[in-house]
Protein backbone atom coordinates (compact mmCIF):
# COMPACT_ATOMS: atom_id res chain seq x y z
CA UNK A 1 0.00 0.00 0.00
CA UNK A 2 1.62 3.55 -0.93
CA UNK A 3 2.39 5.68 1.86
CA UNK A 4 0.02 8.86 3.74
CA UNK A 5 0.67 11.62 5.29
CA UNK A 6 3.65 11.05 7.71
CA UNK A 7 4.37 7.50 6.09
CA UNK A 8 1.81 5.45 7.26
CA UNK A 9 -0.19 3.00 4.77
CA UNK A 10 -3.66 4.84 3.89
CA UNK A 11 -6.40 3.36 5.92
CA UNK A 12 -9.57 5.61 5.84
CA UNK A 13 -12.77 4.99 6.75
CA UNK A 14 -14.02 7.23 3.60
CA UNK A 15 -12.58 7.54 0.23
CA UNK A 16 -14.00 10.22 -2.46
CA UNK A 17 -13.26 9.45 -5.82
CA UNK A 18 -12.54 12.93 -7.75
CA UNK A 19 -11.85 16.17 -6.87
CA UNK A 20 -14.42 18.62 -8.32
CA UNK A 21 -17.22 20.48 -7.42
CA UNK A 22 -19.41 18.05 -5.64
CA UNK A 23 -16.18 16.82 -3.68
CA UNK A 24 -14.92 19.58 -2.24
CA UNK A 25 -18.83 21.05 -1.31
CA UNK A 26 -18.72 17.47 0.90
CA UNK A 27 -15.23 17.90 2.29
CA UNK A 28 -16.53 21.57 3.07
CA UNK A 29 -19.29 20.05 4.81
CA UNK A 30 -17.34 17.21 5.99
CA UNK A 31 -14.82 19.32 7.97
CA UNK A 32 -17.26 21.96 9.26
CA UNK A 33 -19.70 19.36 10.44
CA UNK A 34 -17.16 16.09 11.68
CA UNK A 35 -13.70 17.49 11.44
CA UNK A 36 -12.94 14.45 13.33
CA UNK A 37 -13.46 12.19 10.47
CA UNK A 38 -10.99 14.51 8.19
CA UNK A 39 -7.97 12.07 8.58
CA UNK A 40 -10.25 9.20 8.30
CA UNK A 41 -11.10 9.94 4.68
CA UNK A 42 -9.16 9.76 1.87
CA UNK A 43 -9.34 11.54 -1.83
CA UNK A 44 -8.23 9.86 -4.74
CA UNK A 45 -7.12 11.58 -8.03
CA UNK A 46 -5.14 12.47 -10.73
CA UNK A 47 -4.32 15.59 -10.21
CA UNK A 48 -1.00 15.53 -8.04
CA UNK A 49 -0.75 18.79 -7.17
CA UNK A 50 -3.56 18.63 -4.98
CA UNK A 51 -2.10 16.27 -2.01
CA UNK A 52 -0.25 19.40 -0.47
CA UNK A 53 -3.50 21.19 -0.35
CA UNK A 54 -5.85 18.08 0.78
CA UNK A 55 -3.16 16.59 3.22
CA UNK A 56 -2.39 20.24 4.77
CA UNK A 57 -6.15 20.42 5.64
CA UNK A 58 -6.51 16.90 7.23
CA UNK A 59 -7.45 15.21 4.49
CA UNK A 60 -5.13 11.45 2.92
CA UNK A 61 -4.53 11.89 -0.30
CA UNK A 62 -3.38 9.31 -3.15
CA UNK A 63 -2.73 9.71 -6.54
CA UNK A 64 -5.50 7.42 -8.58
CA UNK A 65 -7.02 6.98 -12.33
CA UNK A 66 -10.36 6.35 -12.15
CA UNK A 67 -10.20 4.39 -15.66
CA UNK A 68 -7.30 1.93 -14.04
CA UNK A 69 -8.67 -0.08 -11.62
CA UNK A 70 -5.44 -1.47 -10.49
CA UNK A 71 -4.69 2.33 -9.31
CA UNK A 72 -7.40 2.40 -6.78
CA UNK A 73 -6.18 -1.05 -5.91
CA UNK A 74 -3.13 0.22 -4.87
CA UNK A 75 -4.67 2.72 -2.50
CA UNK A 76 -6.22 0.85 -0.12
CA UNK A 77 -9.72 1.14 -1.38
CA UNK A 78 -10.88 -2.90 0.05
CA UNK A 79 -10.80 -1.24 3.52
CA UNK A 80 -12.64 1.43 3.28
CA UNK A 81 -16.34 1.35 4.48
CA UNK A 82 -17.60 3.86 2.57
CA UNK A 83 -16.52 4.74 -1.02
CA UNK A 84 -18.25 8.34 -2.80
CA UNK A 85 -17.76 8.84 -6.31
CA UNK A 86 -18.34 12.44 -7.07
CA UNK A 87 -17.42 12.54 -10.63
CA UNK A 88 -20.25 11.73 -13.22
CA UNK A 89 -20.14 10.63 -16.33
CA UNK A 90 -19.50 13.91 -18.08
CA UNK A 91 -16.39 14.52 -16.34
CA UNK A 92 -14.75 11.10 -16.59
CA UNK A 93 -12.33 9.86 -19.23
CA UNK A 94 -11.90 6.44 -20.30
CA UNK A 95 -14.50 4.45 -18.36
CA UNK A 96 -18.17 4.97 -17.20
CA UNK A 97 -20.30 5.28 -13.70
CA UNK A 98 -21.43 1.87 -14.42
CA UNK A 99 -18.17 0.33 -15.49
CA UNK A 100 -16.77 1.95 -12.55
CA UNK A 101 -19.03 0.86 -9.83
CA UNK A 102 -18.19 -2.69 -11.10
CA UNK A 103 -14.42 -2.02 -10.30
CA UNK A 104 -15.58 -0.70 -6.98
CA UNK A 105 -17.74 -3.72 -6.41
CA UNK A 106 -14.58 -5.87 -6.82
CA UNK A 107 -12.56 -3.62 -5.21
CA UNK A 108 -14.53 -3.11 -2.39
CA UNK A 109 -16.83 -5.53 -1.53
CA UNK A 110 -17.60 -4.81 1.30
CA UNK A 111 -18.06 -0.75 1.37
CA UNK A 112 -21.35 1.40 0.92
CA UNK A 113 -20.47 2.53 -2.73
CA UNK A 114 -22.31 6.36 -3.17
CA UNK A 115 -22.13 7.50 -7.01
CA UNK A 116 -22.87 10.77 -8.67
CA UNK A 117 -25.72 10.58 -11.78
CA UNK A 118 -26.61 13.61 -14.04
CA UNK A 119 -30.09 11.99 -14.66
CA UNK A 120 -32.48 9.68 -13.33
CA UNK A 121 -31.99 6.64 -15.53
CA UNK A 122 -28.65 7.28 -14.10
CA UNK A 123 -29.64 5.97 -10.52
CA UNK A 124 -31.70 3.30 -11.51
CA UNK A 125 -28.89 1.98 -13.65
CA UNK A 126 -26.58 2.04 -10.86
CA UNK A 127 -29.08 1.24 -8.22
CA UNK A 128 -29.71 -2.12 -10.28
CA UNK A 129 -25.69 -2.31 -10.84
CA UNK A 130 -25.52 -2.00 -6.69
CA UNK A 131 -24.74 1.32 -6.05
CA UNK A 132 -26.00 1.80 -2.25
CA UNK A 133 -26.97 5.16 -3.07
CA UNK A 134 -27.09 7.82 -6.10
CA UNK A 135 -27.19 11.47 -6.24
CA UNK A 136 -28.14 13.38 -9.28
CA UNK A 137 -27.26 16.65 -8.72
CA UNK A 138 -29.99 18.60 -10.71
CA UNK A 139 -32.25 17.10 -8.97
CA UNK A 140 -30.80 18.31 -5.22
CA UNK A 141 -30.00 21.59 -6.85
CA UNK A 142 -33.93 21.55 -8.22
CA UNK A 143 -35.23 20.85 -5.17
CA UNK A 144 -33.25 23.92 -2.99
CA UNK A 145 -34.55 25.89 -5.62
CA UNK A 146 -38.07 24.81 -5.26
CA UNK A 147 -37.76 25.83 -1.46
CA UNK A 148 -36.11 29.14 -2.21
CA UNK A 149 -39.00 29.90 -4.64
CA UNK A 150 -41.61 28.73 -1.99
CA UNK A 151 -39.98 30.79 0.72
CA UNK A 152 -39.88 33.94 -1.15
CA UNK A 153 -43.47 33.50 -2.45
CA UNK A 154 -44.38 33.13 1.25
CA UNK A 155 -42.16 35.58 2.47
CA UNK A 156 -40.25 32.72 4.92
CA UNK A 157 -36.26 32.67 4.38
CA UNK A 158 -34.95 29.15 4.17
């Protein structure tokens, strides 16, 4: 297993998949809600110049491609008990949310795997594949809408 922060083998509890939008509005969240679980999760990706950042603010960081499972293989994914991936189709190169979630499923077979859909057919693909849970975005950012729009119609502030 590659090394974390200080040397020792990655072992988290959490591992995002992706670094983008949707990941760091969770690690937001994550460290303002349970900044206990910080050095309990680990991000995985590509982009290497981000582990100085992520590892300064709590965070384990390893260097993965999403399209290579044995990358995520080497990063101690098959212990983790939960396993988010926040990058959707759109945004991935070289393999798909469902072809993905089948790595994972190997991977990990044991972890609650959390994926990111832009649509609805979307979750109930990967709901069928065995995704424990799906967001779709538009829909959670269609729904806060909806209660902005009903708050300023009845004059409440969400």
């Amino acid at each position: 297993t590659e090394s974390g922060p200080g040397g020792h083998a990655h072992e988290a509890d959490i591992v995002v998949l992706g670094y983008f939008r949707i990941a760091r509005a969770f690690l937001e969240k994550l460290k303002q809600e349970n900044p206990e679980l910080c050095s309990k999760t680990m991000i995985v990706d590509f982009n290497v110049s981000l582990s100085k950042k992520l590892e300064a603010e709590g965070f384990q960081w390893a260097y993965g491609d999403l399209s290579h499972p044995e990358t995520l293989s080497h990063c101690g994914i098959e212990s983790a008990r939960i396993v988010v991936c926040t990058i959707s189709d759109t945004f991935l190169k070289g393999i798909t949310t469902r072809r993905l979630l089948q790595n994972l499923k190997q991977l990990a077979p044991a972890a609650r795997i959390v994926m990111v859909g832009e649509e609805r057919i979307d979750r109930e693909d990967l709901l069928a594949l065995g995704a424990s849970d799906v967001l779709v975005a538009g829909e959670v950012a269609g729904q806060g809408l909806y209660e902005m729009v009903q708050a300023g119609l009845t004059g409440n502030t969400p």
